[in-house]
C-alpha atoms as a PDB file:
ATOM      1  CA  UNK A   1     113.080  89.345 126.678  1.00  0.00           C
ATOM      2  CA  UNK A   2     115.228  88.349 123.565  1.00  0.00           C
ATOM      3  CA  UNK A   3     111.942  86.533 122.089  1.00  0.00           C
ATOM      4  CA  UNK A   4     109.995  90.314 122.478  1.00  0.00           C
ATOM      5  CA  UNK A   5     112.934  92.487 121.066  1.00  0.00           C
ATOM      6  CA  UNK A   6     113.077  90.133 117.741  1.00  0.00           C
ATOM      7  CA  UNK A   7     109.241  90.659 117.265  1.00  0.00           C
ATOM      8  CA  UNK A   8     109.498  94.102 117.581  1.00  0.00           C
ATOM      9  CA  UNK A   9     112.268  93.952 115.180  1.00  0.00           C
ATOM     10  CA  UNK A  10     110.882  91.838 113.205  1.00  0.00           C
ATOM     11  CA  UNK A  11     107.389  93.932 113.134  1.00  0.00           C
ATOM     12  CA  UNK A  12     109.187  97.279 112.366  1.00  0.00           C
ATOM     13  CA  UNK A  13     111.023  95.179 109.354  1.00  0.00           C
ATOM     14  CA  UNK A  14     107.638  94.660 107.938  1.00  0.00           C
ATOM     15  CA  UNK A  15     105.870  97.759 108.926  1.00  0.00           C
ATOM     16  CA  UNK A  16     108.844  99.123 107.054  1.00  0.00           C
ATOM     17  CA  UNK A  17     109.057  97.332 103.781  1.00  0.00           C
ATOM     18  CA  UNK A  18     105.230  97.350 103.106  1.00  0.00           C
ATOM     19  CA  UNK A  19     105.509 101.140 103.571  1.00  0.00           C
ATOM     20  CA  UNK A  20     108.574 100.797 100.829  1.00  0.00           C
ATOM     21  CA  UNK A  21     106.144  98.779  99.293  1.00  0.00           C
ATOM     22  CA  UNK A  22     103.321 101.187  98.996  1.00  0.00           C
ATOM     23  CA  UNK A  23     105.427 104.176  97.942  1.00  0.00           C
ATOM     24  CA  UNK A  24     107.448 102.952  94.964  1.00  0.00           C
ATOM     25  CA  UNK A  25     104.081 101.688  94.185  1.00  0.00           C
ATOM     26  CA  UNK A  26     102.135 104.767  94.066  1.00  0.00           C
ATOM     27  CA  UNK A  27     104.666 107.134  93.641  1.00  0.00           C
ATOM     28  CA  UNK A  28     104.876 107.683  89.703  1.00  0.00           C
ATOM     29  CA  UNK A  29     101.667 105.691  88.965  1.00  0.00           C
ATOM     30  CA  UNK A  30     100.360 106.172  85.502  1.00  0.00           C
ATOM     31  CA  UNK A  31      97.326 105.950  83.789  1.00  0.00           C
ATOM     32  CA  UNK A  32      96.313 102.855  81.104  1.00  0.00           C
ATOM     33  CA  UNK A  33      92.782 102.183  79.739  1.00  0.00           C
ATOM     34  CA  UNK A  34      90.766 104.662  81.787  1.00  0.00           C
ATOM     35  CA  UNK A  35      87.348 103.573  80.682  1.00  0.00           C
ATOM     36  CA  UNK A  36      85.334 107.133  79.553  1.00  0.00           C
ATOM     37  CA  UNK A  37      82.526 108.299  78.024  1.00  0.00           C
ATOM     38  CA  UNK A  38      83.455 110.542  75.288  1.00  0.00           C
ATOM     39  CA  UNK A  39      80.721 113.114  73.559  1.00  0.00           C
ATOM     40  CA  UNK A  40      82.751 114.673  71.054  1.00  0.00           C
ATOM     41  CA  UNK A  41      83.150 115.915  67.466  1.00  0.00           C
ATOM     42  CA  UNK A  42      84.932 112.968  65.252  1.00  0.00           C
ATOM     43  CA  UNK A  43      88.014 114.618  65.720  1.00  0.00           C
ATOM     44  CA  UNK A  44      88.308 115.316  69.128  1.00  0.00           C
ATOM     45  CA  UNK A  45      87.104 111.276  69.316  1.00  0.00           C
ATOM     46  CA  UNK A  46      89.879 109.973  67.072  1.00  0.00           C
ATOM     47  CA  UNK A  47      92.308 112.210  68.762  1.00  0.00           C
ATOM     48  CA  UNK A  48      91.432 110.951  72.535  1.00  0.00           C
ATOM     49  CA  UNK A  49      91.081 106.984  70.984  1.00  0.00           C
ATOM     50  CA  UNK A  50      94.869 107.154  70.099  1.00  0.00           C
ATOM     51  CA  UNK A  51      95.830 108.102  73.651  1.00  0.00           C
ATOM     52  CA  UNK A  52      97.021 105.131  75.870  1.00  0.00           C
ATOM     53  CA  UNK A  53      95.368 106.197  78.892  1.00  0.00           C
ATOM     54  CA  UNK A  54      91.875 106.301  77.929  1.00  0.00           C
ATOM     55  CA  UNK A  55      89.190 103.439  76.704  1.00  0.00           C
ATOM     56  CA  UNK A  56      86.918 106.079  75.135  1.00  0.00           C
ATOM     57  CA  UNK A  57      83.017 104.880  75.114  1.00  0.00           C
ATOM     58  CA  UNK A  58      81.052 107.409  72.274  1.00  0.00           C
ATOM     59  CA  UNK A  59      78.233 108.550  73.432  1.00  0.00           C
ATOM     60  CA  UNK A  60      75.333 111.587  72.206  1.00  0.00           C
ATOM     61  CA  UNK A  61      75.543 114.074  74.958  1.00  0.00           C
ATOM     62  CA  UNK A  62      75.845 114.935  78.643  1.00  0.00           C
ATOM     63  CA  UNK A  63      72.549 112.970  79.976  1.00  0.00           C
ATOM     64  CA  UNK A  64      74.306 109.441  78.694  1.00  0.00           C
ATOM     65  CA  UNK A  65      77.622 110.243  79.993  1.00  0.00           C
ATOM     66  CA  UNK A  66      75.886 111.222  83.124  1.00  0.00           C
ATOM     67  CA  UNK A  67      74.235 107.924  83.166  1.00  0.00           C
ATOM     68  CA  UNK A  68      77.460 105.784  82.409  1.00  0.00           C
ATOM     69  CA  UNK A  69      78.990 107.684  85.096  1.00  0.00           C
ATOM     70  CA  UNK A  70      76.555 106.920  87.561  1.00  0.00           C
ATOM     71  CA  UNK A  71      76.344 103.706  86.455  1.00  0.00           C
ATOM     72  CA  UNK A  72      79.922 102.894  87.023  1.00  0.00           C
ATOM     73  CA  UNK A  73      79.870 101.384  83.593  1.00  0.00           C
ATOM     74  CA  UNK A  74      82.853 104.352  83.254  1.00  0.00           C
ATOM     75  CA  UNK A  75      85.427 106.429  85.691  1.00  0.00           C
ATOM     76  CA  UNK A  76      84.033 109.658  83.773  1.00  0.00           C
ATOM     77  CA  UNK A  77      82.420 111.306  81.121  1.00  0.00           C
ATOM     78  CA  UNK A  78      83.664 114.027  78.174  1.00  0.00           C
ATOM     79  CA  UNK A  79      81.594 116.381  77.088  1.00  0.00           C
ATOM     80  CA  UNK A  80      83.078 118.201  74.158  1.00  0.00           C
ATOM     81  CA  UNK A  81      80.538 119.442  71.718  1.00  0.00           C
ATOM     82  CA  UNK A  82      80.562 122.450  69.858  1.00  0.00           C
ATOM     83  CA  UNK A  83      77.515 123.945  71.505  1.00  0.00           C
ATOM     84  CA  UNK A  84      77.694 124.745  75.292  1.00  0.00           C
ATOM     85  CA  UNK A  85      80.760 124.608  77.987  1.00  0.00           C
ATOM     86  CA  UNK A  86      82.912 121.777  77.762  1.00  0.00           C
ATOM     87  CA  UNK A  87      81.813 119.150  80.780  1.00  0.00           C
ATOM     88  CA  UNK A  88      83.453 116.306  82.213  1.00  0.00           C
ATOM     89  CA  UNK A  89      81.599 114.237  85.039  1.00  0.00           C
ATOM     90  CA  UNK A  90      82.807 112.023  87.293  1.00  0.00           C
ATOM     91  CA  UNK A  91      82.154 110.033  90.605  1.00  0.00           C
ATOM     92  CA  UNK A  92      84.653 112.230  93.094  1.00  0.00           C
ATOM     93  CA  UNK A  93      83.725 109.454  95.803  1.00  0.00           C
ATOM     94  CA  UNK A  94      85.987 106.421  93.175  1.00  0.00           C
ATOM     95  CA  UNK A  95      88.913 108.441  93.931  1.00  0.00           C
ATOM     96  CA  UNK A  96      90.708 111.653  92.349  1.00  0.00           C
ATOM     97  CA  UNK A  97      93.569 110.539  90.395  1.00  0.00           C
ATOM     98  CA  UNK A  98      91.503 108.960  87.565  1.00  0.00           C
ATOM     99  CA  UNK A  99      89.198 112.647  87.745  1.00  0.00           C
ATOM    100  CA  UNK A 100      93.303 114.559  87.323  1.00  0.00           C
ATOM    101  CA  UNK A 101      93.618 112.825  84.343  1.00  0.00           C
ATOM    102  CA  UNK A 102      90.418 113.008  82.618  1.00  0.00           C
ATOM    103  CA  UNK A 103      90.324 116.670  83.240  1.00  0.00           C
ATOM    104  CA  UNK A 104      94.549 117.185  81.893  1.00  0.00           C
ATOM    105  CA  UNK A 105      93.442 115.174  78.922  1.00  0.00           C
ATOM    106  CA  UNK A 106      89.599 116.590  78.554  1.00  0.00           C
ATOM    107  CA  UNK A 107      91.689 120.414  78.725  1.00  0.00           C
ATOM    108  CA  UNK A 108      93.619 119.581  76.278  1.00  0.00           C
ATOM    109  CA  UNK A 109      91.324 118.113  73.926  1.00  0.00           C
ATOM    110  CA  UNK A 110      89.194 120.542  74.250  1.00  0.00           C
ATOM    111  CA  UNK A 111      91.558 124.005  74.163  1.00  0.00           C
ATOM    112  CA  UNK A 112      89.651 125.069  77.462  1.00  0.00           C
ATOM    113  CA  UNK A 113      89.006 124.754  81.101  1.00  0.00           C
ATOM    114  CA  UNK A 114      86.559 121.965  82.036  1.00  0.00           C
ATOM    115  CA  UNK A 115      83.018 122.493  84.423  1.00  0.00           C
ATOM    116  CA  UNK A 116      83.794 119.157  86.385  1.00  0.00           C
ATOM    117  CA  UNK A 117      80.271 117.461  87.834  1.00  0.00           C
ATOM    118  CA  UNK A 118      80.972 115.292  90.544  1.00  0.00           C
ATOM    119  CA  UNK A 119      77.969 112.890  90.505  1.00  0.00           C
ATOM    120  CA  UNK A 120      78.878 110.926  93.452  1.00  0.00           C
ATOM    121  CA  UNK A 121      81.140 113.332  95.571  1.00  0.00           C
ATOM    122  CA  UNK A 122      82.831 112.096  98.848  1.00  0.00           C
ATOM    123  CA  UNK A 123      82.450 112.511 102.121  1.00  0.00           C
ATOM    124  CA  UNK A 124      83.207 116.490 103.509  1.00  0.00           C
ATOM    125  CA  UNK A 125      84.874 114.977 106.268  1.00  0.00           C
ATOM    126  CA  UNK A 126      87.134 112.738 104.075  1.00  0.00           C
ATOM    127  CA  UNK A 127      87.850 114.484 100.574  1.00  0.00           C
ATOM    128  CA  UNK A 128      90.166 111.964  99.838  1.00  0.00           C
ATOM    129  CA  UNK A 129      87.702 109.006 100.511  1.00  0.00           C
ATOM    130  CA  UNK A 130      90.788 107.272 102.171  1.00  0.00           C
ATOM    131  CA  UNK A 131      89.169 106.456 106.178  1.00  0.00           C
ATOM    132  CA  UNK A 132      88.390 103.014 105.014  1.00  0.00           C
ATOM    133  CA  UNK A 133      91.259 102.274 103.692  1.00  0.00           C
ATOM    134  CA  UNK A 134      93.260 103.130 106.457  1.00  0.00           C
ATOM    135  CA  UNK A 135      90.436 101.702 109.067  1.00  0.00           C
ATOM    136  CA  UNK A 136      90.984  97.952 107.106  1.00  0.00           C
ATOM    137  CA  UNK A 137      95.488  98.617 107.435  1.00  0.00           C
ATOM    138  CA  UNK A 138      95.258  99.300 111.047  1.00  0.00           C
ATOM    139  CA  UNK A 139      92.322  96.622 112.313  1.00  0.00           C
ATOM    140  CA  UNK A 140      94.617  93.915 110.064  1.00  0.00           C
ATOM    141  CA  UNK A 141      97.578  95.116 112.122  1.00  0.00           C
ATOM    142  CA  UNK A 142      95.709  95.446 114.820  1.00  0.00           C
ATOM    143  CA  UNK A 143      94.809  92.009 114.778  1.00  0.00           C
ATOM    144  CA  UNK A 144      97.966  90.477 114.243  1.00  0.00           C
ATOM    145  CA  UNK A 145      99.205  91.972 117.052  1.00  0.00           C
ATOM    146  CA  UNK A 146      96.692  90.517 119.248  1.00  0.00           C
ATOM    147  CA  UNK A 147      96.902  87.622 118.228  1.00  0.00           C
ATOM    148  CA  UNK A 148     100.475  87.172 119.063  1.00  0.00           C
ATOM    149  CA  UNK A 149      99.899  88.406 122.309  1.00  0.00           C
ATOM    150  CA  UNK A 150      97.260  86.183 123.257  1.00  0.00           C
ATOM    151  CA  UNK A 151      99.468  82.838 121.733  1.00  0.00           C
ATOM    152  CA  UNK A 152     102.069  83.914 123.964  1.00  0.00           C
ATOM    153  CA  UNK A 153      99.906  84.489 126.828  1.00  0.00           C
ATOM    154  CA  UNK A 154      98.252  81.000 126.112  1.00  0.00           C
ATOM    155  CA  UNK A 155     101.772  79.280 125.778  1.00  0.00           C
ATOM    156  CA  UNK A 156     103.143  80.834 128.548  1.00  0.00           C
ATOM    157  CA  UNK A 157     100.367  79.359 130.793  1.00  0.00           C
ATOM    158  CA  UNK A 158      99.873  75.546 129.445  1.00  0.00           C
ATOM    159  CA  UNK A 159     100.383  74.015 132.266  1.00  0.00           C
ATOM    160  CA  UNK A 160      97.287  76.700 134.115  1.00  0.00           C
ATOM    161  CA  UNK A 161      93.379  75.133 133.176  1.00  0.00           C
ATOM    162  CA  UNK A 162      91.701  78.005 134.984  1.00  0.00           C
ATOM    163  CA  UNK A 163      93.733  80.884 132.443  1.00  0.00           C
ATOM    164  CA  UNK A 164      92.783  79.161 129.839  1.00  0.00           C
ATOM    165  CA  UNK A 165      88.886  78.808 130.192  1.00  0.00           C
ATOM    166  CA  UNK A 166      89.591  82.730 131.156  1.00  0.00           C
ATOM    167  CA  UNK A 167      90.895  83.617 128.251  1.00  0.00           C
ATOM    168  CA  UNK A 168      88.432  81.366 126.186  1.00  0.00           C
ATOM    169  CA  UNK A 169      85.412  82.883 128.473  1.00  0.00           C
ATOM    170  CA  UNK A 170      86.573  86.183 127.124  1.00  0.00           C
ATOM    171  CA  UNK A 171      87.321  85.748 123.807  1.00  0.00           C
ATOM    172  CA  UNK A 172      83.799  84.931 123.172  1.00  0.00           C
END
């Protein structure tokens, strides 16, 4: 009974520092060398190849943004020409935070709101493209758990042939 209450201790010690882990980690992330396709007047370009965030790709118009996009070759594409509405694409299904940023710093660049194209969108049923993710945590946990369960089981009957092939007959 001791051997059971340190594993569970021992398992809510780690369940609880990789969720420590995760939050400090993604709670004030910040953006560095978002590669982006950038179709722009020279000025707007220089101004968005000073910032920090942004790896800025030039590029004629919408259609090769589009294409980089789509491509994956970049997170997302500017388009911020003097003729038509101000555009920024992205893939939607790579994950929002990197489409926040490109559209704070496309606004501002640009003096106006954004029409956002989402190329590759996610899922309706998961905006936040996050299922996997969480699928991959749990079956690794999952797992683990098992796994200790069925060494104990094993250990706990050595000395007992017939469990054994059981347990192997099952596992297979």
């Amino acid at each position: 009974m001791r051997k059971v209450m340190l594993a569970m201790i021992g398992l809510t010690a780690v369940i609880v520092a990789v969720f420590c882990s995760y939050s400090s980690a993604f709670g004030k992330p910040a953006a560095h060398h978002i590669p982006v396709a950038v179709a722009a007047s020279p000025a707007v370009l220089a101004a968005l190849e000073t910032s920090p965030a942004l790896r800025v790709y030039r590029v004629r118009d919408l259609a090769a943004a589009r294409s980089m996009v789509e491509d994956r070759a970049v997170y997302g594409g500017l388009v911020l020409l003097r003729t038509g509405r101000p555009t920024l694409v992205v893939a939607g299904g790579g994950g929002h935070a990197v489409e926040a940023v490109l559209v704070q710093l496309g606004q501002q660049a640009g003096g106006t709101a954004l029409n956002t194209v989402d190329v590759a969108p996610t899922s309706p049923g998961d905006p936040n493209g996050l299922v996997e993710f969480y699928c991959v945590v749990f079956l690794g946990i999952g797992a683990a758990v098992v796994a200790t369960t069925l060494a104990r089981i094993l250990r706990a009957s050595r000395h007992r042939p017939a469990m054994i092939r059981a347990a192997a007959l099952a596992s297979t």
